[in-house]
N, C-alpha and C. Protein backbone atom coordinates (compact mmCIF):
# COMPACT_ATOMS: atom_id res chain seq x y z
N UNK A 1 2.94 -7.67 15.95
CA UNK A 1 2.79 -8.49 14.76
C UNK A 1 1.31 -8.56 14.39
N UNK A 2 1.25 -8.87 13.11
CA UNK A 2 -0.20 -9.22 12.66
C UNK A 2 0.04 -9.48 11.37
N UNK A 3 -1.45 -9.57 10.23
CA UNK A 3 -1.42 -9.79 9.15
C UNK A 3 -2.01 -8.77 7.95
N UNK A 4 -1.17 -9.21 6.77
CA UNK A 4 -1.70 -8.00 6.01
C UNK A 4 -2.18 -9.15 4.84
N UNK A 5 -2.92 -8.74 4.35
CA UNK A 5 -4.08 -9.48 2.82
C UNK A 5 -3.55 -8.84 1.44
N UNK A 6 -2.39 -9.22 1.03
CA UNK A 6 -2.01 -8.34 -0.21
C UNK A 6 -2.63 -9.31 -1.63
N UNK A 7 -3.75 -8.58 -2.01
CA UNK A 7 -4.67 -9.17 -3.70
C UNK A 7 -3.77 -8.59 -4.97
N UNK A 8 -3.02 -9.40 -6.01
CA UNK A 8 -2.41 -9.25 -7.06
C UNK A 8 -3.20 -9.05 -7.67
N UNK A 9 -2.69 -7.57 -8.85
CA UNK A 9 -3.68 -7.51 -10.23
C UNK A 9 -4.02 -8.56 -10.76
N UNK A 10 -3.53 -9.93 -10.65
CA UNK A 10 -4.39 -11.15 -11.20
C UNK A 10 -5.41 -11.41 -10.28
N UNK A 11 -5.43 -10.90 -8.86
CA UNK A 11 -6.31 -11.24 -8.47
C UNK A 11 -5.99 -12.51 -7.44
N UNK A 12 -5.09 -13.26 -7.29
CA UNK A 12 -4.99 -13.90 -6.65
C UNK A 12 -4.16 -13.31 -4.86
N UNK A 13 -4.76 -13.71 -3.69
CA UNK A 13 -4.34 -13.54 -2.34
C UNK A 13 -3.34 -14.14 -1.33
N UNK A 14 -2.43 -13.22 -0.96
CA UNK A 14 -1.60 -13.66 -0.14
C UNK A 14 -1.54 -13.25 1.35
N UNK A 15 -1.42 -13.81 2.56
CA UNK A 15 -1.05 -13.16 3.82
C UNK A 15 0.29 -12.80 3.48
N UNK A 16 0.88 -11.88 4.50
CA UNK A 16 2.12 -11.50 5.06
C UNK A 16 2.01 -11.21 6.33
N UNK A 17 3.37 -11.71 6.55
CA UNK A 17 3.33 -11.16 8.28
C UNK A 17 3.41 -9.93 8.54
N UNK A 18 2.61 -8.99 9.24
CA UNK A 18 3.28 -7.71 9.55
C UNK A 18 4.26 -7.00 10.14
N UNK A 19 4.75 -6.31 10.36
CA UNK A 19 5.77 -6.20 11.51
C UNK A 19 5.69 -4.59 12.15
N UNK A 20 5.74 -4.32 13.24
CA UNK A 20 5.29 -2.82 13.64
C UNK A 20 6.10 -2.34 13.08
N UNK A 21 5.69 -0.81 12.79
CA UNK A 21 6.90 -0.14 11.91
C UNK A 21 7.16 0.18 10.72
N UNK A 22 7.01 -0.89 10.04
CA UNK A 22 7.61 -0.54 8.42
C UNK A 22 6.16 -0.82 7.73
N UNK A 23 7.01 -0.34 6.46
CA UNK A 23 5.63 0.71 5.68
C UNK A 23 5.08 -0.88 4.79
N UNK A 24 3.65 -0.53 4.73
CA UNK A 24 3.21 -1.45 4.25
C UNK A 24 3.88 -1.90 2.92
N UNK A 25 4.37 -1.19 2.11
CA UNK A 25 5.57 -1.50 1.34
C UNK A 25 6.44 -1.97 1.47
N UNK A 26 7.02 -2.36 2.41
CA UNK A 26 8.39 -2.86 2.71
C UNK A 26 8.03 -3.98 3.23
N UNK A 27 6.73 -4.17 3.71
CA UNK A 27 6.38 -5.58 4.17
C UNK A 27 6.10 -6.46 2.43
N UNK A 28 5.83 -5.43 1.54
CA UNK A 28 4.98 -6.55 0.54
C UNK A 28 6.45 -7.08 -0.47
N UNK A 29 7.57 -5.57 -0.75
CA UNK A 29 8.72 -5.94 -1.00
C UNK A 29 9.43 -7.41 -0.01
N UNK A 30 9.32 -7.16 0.92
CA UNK A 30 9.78 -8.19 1.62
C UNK A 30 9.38 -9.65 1.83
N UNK A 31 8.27 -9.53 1.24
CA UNK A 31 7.47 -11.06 1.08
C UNK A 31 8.01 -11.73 -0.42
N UNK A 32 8.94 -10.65 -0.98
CA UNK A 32 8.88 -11.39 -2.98
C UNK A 32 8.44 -11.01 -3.31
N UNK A 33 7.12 -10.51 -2.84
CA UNK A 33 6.50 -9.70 -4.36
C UNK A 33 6.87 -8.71 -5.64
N UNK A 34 6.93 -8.78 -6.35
CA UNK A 34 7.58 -7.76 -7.39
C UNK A 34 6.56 -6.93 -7.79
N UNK A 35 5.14 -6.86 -7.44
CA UNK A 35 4.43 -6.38 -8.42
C UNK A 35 4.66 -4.64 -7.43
N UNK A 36 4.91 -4.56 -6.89
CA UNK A 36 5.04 -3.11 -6.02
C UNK A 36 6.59 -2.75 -6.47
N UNK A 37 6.93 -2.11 -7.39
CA UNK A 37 8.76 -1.45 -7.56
C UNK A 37 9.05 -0.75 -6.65
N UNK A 38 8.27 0.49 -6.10
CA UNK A 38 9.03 1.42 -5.48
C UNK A 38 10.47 1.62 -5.69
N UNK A 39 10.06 2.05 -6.76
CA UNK A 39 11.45 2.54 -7.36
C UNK A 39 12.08 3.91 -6.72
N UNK A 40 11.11 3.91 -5.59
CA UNK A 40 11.70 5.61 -5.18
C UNK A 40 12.39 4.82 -3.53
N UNK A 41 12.10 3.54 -3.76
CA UNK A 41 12.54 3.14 -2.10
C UNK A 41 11.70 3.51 -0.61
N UNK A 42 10.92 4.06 -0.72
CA UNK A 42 9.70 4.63 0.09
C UNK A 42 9.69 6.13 -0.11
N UNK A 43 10.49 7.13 -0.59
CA UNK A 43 10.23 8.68 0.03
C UNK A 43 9.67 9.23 -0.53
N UNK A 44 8.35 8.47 -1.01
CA UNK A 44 6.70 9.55 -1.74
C UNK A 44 7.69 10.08 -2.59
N UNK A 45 8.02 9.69 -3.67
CA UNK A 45 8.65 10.64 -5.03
C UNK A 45 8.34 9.99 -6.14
N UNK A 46 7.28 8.52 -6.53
CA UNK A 46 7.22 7.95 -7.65
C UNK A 46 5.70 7.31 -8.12
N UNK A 47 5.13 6.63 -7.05
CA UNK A 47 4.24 6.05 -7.23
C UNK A 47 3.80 4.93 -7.48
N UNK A 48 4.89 4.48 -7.43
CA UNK A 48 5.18 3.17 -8.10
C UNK A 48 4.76 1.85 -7.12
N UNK A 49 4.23 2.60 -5.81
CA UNK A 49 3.63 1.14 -4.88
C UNK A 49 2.18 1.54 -4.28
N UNK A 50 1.15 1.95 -5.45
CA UNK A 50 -0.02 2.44 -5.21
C UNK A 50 -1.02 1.18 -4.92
N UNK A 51 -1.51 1.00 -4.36
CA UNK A 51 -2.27 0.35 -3.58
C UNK A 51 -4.22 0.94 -3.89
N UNK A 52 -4.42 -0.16 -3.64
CA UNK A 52 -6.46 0.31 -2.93
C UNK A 52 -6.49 -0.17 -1.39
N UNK A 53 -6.87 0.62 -0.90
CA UNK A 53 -6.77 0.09 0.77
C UNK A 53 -8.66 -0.43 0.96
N UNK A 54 -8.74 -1.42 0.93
CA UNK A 54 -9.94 -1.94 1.56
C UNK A 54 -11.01 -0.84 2.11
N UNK A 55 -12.04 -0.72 2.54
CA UNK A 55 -12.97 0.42 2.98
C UNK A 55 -12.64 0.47 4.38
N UNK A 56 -13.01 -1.12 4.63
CA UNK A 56 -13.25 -1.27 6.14
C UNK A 56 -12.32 -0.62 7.16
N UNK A 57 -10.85 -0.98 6.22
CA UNK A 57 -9.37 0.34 6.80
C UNK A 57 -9.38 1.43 6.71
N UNK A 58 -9.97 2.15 5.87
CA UNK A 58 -10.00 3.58 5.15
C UNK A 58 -9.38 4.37 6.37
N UNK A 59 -10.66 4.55 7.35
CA UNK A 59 -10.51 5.33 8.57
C UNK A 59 -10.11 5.38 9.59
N UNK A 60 -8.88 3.81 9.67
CA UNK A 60 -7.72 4.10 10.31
C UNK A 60 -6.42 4.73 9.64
N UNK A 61 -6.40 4.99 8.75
CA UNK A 61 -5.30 5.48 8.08
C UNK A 61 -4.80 6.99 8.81
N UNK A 62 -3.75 7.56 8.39
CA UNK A 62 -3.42 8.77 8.81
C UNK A 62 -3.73 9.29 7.34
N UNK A 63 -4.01 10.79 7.53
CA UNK A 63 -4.57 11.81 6.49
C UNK A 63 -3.35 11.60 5.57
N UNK A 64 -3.74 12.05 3.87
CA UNK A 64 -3.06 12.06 3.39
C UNK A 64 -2.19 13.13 3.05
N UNK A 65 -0.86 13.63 2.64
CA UNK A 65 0.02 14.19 3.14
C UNK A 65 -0.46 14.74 1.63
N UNK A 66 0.43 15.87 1.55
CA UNK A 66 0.07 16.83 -0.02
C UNK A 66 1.38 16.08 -1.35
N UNK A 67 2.17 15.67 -1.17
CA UNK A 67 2.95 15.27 -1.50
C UNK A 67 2.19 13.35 -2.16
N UNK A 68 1.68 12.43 -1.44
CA UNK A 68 1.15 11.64 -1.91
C UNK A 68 0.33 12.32 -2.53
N UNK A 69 -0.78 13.20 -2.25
CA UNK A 69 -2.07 13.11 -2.93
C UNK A 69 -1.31 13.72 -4.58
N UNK A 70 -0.40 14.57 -4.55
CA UNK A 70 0.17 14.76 -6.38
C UNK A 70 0.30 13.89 -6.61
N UNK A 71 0.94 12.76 -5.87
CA UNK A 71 1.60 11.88 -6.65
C UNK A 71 0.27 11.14 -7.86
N UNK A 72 -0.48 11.16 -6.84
CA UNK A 72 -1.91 10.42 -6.98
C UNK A 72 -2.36 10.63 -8.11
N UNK A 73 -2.39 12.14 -7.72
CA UNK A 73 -3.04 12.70 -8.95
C UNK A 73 -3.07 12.59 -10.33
N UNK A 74 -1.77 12.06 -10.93
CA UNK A 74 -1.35 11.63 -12.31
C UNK A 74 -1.68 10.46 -12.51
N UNK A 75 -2.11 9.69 -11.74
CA UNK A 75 -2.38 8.29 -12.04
C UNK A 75 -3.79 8.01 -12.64
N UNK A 76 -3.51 7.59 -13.91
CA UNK A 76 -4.81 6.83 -14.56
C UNK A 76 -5.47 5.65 -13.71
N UNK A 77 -5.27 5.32 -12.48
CA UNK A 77 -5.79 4.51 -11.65
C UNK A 77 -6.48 4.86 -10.74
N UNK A 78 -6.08 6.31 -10.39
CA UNK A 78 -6.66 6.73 -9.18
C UNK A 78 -8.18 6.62 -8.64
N UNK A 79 -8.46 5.67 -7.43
CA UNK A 79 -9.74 6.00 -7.00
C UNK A 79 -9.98 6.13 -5.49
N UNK A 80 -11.09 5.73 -5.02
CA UNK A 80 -11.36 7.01 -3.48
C UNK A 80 -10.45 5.91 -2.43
N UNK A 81 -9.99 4.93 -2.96
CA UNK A 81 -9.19 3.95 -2.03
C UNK A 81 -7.60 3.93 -2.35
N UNK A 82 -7.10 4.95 -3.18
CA UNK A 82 -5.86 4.92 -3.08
C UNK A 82 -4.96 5.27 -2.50
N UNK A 83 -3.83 4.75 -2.14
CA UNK A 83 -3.04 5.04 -1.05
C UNK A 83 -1.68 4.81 -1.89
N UNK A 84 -0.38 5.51 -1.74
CA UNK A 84 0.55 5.09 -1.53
C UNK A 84 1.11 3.72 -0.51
N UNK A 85 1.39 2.66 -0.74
CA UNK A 85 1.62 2.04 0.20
C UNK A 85 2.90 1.90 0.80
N UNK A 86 3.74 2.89 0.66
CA UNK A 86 4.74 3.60 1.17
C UNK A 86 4.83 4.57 2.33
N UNK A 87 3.40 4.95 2.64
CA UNK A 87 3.19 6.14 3.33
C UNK A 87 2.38 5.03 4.47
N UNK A 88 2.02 4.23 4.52
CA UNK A 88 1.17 3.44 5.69
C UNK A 88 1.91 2.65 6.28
N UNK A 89 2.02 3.07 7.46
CA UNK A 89 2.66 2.27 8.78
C UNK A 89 1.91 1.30 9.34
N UNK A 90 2.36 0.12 9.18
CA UNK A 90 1.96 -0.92 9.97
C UNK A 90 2.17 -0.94 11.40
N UNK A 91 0.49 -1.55 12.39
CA UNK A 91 1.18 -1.27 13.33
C UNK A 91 -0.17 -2.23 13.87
N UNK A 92 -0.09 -2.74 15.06
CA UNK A 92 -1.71 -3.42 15.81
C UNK A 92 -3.00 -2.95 15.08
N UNK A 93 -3.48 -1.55 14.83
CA UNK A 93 -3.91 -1.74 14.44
C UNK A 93 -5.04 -1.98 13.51
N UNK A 94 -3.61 -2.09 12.31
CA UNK A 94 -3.79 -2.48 11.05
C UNK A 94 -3.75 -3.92 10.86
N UNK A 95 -3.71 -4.63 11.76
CA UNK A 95 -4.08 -6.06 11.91
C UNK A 95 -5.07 -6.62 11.11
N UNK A 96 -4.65 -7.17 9.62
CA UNK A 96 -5.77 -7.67 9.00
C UNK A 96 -6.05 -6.87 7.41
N UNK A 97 -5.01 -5.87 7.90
CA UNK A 97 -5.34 -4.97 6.84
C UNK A 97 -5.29 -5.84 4.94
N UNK A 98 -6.42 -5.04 4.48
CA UNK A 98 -6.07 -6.04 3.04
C UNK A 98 -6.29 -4.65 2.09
N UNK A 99 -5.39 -4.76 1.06
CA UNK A 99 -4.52 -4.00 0.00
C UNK A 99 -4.60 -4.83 -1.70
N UNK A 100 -5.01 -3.62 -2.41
CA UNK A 100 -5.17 -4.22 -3.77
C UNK A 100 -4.13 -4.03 -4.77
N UNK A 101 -3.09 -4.76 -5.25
CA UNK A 101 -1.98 -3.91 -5.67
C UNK A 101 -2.60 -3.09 -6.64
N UNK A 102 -2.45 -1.82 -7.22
CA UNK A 102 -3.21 -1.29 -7.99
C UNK A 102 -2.74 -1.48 -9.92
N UNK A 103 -3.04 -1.19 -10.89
CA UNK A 103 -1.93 -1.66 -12.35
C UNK A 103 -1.35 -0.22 -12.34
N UNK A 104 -0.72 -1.05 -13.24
CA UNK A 104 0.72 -0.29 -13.64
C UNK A 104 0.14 1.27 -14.30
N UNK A 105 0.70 2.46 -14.44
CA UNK A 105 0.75 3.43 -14.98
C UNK A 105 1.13 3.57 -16.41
């Protein structure tokens, strides 16, 4: 267990609990939040739960897969902190981790 820092395009901050395992998406779906659709349900096919991952996390992350980085690529949002947040596994540690929901497409 641990905590994740999810910041709404308004800007306002929430904890969530983490839970080992599931994708940082499914933790933020699972808190209520609506502002993440993942309309693809997690399997990297939409984009729709793009995130900014904090710096300080950057370089725990796992590399990004070729499949996110297209996804990426179309997005009028895209910058050097974007992540699918579908593709990041929560786990110890990402303990703390904080996430910017990114706007809409």
């Amino acid at each position: 267990m641990g905590t994740l820092k999810v910041r709404s395009r308004a800007g306002s901050e929430k904890l969530i609990e983490g839970r080992d395992g599931l994708s940082v998406m499914e933790l933020i779906r699972g808190s209520g939040d609506e502002e993440i659709q993942a309309l693809c349900g997690g399997c990297c096919s939409c984009a729709t739960c793009h995130v900014y991952v904090d710096s300080n996390f950057w370089g725990l992350l796992p590399p990004m897969n070729d499949d996110e980085n297209e996804l990426l690529e179309v997005s009028s949002h895209r910058h050097a902190q974007s992540r699918l947040s579908c593709q990041i596994i929560f786990g110890a540690a990402l303990d703390g981790l904080r996430v910017t929901v990114a706007p809409e497409d």
